[in-house]
N, C-alpha and C. Protein backbone atom coordinates (compact mmCIF):
# COMPACT_ATOMS: atom_id res chain seq x y z
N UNK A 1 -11.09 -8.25 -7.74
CA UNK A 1 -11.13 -8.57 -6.31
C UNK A 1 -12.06 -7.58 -5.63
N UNK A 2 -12.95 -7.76 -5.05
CA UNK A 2 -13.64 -7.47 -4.37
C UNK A 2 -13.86 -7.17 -2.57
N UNK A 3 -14.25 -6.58 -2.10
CA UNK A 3 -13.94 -6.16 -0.30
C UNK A 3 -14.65 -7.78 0.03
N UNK A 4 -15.45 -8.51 -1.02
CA UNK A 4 -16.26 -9.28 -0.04
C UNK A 4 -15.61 -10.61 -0.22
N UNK A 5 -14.60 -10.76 -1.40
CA UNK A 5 -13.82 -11.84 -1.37
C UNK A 5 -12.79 -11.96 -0.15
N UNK A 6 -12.08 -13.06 0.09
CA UNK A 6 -11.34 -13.37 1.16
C UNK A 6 -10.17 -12.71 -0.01
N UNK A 7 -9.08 -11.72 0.89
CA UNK A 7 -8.42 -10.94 -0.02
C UNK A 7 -7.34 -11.83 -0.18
N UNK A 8 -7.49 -12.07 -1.29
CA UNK A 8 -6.47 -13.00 -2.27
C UNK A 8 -5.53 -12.67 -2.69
N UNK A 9 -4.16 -12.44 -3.53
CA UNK A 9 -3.73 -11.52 -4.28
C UNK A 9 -3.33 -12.32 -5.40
N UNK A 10 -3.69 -11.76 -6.57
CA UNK A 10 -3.24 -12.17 -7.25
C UNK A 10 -2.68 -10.94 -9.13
N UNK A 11 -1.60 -11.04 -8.67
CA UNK A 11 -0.75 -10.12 -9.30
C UNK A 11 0.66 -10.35 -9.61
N UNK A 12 1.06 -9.36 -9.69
CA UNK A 12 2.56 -9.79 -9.24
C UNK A 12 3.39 -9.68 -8.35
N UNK A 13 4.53 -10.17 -7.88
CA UNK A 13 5.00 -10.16 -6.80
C UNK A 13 5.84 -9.37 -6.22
N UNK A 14 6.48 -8.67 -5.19
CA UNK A 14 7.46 -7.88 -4.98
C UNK A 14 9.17 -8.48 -5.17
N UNK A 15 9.92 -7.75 -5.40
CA UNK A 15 11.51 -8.22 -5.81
C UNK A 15 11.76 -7.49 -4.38
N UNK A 16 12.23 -8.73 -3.23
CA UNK A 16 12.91 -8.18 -2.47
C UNK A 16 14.30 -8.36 -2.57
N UNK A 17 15.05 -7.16 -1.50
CA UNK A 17 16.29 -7.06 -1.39
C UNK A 17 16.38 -7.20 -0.11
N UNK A 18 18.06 -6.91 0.68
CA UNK A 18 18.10 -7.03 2.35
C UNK A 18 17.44 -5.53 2.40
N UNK A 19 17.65 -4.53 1.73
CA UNK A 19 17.27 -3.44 2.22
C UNK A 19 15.78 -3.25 2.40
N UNK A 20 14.63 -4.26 1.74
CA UNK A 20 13.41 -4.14 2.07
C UNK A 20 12.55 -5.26 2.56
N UNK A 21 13.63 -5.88 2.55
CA UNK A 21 13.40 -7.22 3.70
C UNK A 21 12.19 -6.43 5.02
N UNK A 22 12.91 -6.39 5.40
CA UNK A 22 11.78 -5.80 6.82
C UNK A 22 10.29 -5.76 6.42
N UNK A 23 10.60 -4.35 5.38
CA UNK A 23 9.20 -4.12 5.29
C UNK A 23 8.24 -5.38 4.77
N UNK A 24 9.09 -6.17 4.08
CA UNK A 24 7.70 -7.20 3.28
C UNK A 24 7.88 -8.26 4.42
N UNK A 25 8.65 -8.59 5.63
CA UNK A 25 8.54 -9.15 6.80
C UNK A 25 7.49 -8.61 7.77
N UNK A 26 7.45 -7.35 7.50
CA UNK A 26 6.46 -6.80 8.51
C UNK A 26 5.09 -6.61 7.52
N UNK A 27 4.74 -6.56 6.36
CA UNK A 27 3.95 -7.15 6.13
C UNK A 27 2.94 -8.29 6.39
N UNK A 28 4.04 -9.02 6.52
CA UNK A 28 3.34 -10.60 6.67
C UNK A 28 3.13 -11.04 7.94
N UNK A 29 3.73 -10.15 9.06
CA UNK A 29 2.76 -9.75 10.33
C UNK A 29 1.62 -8.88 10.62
N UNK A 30 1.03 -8.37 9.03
CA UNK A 30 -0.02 -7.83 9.24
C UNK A 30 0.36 -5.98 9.52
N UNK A 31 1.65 -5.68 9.20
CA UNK A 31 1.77 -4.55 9.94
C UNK A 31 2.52 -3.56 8.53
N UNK A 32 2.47 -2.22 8.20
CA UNK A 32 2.83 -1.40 6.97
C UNK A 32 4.00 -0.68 7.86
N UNK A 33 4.95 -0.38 7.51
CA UNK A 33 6.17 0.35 7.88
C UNK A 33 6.55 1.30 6.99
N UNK A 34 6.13 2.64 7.50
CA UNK A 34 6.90 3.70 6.81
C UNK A 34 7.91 4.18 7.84
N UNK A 35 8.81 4.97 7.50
CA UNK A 35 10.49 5.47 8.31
C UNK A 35 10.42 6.90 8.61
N UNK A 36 11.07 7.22 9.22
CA UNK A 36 10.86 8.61 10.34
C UNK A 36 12.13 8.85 10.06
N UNK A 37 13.15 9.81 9.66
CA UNK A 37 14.42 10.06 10.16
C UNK A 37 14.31 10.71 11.49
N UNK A 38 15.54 9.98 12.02
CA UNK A 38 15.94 10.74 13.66
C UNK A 38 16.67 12.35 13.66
N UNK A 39 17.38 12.16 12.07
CA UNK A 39 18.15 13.57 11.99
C UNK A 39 17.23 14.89 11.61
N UNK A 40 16.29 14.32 10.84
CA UNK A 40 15.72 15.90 10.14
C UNK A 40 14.06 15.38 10.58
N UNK A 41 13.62 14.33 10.96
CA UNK A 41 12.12 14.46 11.29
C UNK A 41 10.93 14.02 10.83
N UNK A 42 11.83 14.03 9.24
CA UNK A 42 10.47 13.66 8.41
C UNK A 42 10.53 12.42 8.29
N UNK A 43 9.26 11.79 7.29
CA UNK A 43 8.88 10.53 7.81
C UNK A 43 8.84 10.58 6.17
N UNK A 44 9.11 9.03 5.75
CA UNK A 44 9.18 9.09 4.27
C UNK A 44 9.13 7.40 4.30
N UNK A 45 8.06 6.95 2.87
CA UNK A 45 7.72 5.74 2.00
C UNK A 45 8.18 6.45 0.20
N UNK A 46 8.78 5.50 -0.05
CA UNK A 46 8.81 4.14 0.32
C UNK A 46 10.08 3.37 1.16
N UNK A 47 10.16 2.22 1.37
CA UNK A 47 11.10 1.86 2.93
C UNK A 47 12.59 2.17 2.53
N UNK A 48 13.62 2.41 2.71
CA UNK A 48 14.61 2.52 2.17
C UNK A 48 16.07 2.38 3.25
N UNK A 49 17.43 2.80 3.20
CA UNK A 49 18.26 2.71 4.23
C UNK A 49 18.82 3.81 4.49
N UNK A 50 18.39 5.13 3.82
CA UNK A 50 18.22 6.53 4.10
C UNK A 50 17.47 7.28 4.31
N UNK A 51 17.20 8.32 4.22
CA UNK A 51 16.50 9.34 4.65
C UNK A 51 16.42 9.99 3.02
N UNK A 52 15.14 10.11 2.40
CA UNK A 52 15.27 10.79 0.99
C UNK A 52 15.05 12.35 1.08
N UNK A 53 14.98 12.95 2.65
CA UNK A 53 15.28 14.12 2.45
C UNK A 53 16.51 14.29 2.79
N UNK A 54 17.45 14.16 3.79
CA UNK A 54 18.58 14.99 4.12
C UNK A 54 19.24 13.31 3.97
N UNK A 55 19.22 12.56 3.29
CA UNK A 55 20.41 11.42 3.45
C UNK A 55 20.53 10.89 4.59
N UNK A 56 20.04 10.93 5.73
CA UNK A 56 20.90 9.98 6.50
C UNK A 56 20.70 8.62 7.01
N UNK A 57 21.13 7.90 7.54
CA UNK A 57 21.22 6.81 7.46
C UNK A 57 20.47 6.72 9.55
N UNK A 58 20.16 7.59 9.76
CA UNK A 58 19.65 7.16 11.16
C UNK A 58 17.56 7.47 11.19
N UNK A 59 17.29 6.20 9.90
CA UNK A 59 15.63 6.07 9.91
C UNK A 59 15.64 5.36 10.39
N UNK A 60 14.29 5.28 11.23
CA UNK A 60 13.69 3.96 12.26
C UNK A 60 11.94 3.71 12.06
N UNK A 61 11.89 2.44 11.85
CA UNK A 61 10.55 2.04 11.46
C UNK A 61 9.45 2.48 12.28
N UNK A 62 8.40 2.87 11.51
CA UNK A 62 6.96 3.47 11.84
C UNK A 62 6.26 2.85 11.49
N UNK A 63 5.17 2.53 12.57
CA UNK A 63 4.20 1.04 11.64
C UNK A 63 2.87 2.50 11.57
N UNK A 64 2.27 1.87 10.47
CA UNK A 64 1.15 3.15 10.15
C UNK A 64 0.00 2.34 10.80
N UNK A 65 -1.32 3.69 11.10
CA UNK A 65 -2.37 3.32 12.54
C UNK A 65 -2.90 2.11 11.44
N UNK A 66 -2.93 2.29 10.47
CA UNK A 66 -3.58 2.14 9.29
C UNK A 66 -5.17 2.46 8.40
N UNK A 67 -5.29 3.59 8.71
CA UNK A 67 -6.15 4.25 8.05
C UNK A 67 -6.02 5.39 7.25
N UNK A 68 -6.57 5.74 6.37
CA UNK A 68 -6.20 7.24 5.64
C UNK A 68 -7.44 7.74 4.73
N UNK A 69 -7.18 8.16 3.90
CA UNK A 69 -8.14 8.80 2.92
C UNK A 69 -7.49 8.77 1.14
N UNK A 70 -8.45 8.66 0.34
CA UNK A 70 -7.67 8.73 -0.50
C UNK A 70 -7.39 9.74 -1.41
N UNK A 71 -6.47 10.14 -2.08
CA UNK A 71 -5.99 11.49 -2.46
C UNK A 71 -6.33 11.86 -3.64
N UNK A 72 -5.85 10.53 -4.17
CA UNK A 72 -6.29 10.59 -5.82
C UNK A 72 -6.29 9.24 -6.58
N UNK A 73 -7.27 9.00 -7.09
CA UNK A 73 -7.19 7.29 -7.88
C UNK A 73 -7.34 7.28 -9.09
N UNK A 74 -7.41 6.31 -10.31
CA UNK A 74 -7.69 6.49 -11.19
C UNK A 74 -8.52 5.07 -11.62
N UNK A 75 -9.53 4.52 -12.08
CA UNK A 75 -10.26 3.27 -12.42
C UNK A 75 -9.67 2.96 -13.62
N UNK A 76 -8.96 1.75 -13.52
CA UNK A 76 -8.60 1.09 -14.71
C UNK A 76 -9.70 0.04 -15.88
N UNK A 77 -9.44 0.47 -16.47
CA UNK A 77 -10.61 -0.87 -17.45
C UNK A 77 -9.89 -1.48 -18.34
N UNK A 78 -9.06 -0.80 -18.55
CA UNK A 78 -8.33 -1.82 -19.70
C UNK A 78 -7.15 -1.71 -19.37
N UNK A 79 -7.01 -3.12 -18.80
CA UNK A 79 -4.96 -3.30 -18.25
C UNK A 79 -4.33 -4.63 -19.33
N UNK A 80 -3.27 -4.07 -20.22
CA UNK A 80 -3.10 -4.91 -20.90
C UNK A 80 -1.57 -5.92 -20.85
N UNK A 81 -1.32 -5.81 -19.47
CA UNK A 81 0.00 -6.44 -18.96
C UNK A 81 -0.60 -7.65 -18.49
N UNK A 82 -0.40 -8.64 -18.83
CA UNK A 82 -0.52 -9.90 -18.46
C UNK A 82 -0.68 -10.26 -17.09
N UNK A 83 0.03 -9.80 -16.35
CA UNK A 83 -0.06 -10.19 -14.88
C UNK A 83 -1.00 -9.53 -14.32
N UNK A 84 -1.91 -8.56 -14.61
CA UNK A 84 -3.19 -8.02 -14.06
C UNK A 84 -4.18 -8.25 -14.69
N UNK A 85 -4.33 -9.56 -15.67
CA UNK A 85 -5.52 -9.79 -16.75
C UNK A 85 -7.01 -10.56 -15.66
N UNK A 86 -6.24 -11.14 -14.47
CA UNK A 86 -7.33 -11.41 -13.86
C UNK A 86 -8.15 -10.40 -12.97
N UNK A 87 -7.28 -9.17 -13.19
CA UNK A 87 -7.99 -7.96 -12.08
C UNK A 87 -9.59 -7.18 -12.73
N UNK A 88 -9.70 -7.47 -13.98
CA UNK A 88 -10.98 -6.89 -14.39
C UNK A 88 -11.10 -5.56 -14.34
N UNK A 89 -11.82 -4.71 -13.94
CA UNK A 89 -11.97 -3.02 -13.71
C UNK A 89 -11.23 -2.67 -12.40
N UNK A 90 -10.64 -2.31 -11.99
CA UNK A 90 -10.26 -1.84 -10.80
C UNK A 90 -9.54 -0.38 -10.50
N UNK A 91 -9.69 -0.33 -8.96
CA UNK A 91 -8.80 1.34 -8.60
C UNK A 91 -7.36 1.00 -8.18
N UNK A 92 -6.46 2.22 -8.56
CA UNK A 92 -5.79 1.81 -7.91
C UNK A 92 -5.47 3.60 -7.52
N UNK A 93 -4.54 4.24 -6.69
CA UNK A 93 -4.40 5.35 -6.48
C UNK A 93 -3.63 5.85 -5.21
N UNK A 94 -3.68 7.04 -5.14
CA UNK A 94 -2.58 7.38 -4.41
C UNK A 94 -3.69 7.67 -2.71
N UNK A 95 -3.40 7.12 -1.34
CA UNK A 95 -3.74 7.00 -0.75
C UNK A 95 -2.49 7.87 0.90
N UNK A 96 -3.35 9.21 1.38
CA UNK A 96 -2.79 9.95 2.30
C UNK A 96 -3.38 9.33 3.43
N UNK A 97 -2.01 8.70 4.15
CA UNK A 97 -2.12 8.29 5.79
C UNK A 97 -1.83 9.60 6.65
N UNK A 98 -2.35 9.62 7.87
CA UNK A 98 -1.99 10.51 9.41
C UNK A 98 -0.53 10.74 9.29
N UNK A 99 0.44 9.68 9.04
CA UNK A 99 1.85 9.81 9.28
C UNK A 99 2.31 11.01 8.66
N UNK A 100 1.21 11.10 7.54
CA UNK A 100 2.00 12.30 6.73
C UNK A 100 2.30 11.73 5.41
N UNK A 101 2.96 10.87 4.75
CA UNK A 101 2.99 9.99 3.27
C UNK A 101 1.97 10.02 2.48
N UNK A 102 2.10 9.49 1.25
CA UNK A 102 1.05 9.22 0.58
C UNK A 102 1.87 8.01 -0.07
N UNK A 103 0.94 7.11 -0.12
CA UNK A 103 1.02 5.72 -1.04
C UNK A 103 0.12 5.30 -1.88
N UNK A 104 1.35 5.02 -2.77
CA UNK A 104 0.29 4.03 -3.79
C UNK A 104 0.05 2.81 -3.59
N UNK A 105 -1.69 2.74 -3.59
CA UNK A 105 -2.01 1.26 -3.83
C UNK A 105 -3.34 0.94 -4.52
N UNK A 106 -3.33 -0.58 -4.78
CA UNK A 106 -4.90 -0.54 -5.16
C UNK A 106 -5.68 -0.53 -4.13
N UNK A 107 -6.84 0.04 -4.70
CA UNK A 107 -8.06 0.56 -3.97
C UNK A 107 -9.27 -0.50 -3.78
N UNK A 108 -9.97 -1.07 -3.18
CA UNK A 108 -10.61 -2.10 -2.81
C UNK A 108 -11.91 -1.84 -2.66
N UNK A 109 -12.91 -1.60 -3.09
CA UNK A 109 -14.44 -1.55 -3.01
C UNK A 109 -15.33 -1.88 -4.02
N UNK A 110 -16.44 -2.46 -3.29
CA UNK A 110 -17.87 -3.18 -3.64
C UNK A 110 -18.45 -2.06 -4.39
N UNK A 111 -18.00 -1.21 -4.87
CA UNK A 111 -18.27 0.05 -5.81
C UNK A 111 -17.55 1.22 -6.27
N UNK A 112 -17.20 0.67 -7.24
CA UNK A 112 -16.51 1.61 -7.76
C UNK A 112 -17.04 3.36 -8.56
N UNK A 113 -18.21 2.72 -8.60
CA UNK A 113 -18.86 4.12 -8.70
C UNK A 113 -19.03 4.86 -7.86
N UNK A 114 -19.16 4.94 -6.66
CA UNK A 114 -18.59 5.43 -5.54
C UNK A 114 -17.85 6.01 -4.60
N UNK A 115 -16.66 5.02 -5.08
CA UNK A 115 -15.14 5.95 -5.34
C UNK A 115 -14.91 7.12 -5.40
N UNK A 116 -14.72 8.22 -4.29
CA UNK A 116 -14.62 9.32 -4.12
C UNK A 116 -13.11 10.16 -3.20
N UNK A 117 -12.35 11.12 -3.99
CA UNK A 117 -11.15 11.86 -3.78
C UNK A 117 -11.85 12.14 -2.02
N UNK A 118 -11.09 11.99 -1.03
CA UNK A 118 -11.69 11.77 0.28
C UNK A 118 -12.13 10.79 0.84
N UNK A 119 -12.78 9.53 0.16
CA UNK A 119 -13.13 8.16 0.67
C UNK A 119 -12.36 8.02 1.99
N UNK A 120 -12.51 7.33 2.71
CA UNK A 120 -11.87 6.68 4.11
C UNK A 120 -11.64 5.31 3.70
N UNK A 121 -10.63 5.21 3.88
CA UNK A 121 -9.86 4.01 3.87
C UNK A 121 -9.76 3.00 4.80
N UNK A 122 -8.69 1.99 5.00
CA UNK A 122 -8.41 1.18 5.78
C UNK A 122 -7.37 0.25 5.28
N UNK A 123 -6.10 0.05 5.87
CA UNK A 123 -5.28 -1.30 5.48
C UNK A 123 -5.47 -2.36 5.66
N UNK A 124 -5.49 -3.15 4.52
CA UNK A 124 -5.67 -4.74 5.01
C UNK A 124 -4.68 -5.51 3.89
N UNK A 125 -4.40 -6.29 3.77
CA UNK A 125 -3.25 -7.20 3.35
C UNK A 125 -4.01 -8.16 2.36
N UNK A 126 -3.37 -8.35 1.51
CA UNK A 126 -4.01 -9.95 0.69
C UNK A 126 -3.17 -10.87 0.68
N UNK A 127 -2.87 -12.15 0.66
CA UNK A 127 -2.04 -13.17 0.33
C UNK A 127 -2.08 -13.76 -0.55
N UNK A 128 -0.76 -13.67 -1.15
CA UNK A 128 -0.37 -14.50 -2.22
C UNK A 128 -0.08 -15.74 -2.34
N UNK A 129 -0.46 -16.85 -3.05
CA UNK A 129 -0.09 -18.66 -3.39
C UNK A 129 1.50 -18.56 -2.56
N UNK A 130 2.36 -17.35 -2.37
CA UNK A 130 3.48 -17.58 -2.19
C UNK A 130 3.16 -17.31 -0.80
N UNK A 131 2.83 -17.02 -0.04
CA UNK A 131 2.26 -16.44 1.75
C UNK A 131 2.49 -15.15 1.46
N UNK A 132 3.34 -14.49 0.63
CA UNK A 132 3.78 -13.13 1.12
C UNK A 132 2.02 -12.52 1.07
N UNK A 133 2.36 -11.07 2.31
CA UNK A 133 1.43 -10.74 2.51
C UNK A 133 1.42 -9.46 1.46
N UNK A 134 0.73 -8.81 1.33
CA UNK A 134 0.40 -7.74 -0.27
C UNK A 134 -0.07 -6.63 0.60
N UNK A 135 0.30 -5.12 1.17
CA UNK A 135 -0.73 -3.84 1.17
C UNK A 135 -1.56 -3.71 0.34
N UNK A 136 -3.12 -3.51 1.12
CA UNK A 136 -4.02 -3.07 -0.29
C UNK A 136 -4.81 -2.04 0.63
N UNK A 137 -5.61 -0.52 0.28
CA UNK A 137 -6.56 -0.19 1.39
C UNK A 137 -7.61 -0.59 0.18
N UNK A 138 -8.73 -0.83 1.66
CA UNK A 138 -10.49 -0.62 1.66
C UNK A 138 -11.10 0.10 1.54
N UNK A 139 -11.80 0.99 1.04
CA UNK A 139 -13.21 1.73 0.98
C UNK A 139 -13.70 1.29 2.49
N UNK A 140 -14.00 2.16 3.40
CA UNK A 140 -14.80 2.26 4.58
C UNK A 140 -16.45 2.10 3.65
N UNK A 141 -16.89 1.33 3.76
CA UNK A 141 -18.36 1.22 3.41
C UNK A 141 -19.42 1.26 4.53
């Protein structure tokens, strides 16, 4: 997949539950939700119904600006799981937003030689045959 294809997804799919309902709902409005606890402050992905630093149960959704940088990636060439046989060479890697998080996702650019620890990013979504919408960031080109 490519930045210049209409972003498609094609992979595999997420197993939702009620507890991450939201987030793949707010996905498919185009929007990424990481959680803030109200008790201790910090802000933590992936979405959950606690707080994975101090436990508590009073997190409230944070939609990210959606931009970041990326932290660390790694280029795949040989993926031998069936459900990524149509992905060809690709990045995928760990990607630091403003909020403070870091996420993993695949990495999206018209060059992968290029691909640089610092790149500028961008969120954009792909859709799946099923509608659900997919996080993926961009390479700022």
């Amino acid at each position: 997949m490519s930045t210049s294809d209409t972003l498609k997804w094609k992979g595999p799919l997420p197993t939702t539950v009620n507890e991450t309902q939201p987030f793949w709902d707010a996905c498919n409005r185009g929007q990424f939700l990481v959680q803030r606890c109200n008790h201790c402050g910090e802000v933590q992905y992936h979405y959950r119904a606690f707080c994975c630093h101090c436990w508590s149960d009073e997190v409230v959704d944070l939609p990210l600006a959606g931009t970041g940088k990326v932290w660390t990636f790694s280029i795949v060439k040989v993926n031998r799981s069936p459900q990524f046989a149509d992905w060809g060479v690709y990045a995928t890697g760990l990607v630091e937003v403003p909020e403070g998080v870091k996420i993993i996702s695949r990495i999206l650019t018209n060059d992968l030689d290029a691909l640089r620890i610092g790149s500028d990013v961008r969120l954009a979504f792909a859709k799946a045959d099923s509608g659900q919408q997919i996080p993926v960031f961009v390479v700022e080109e």
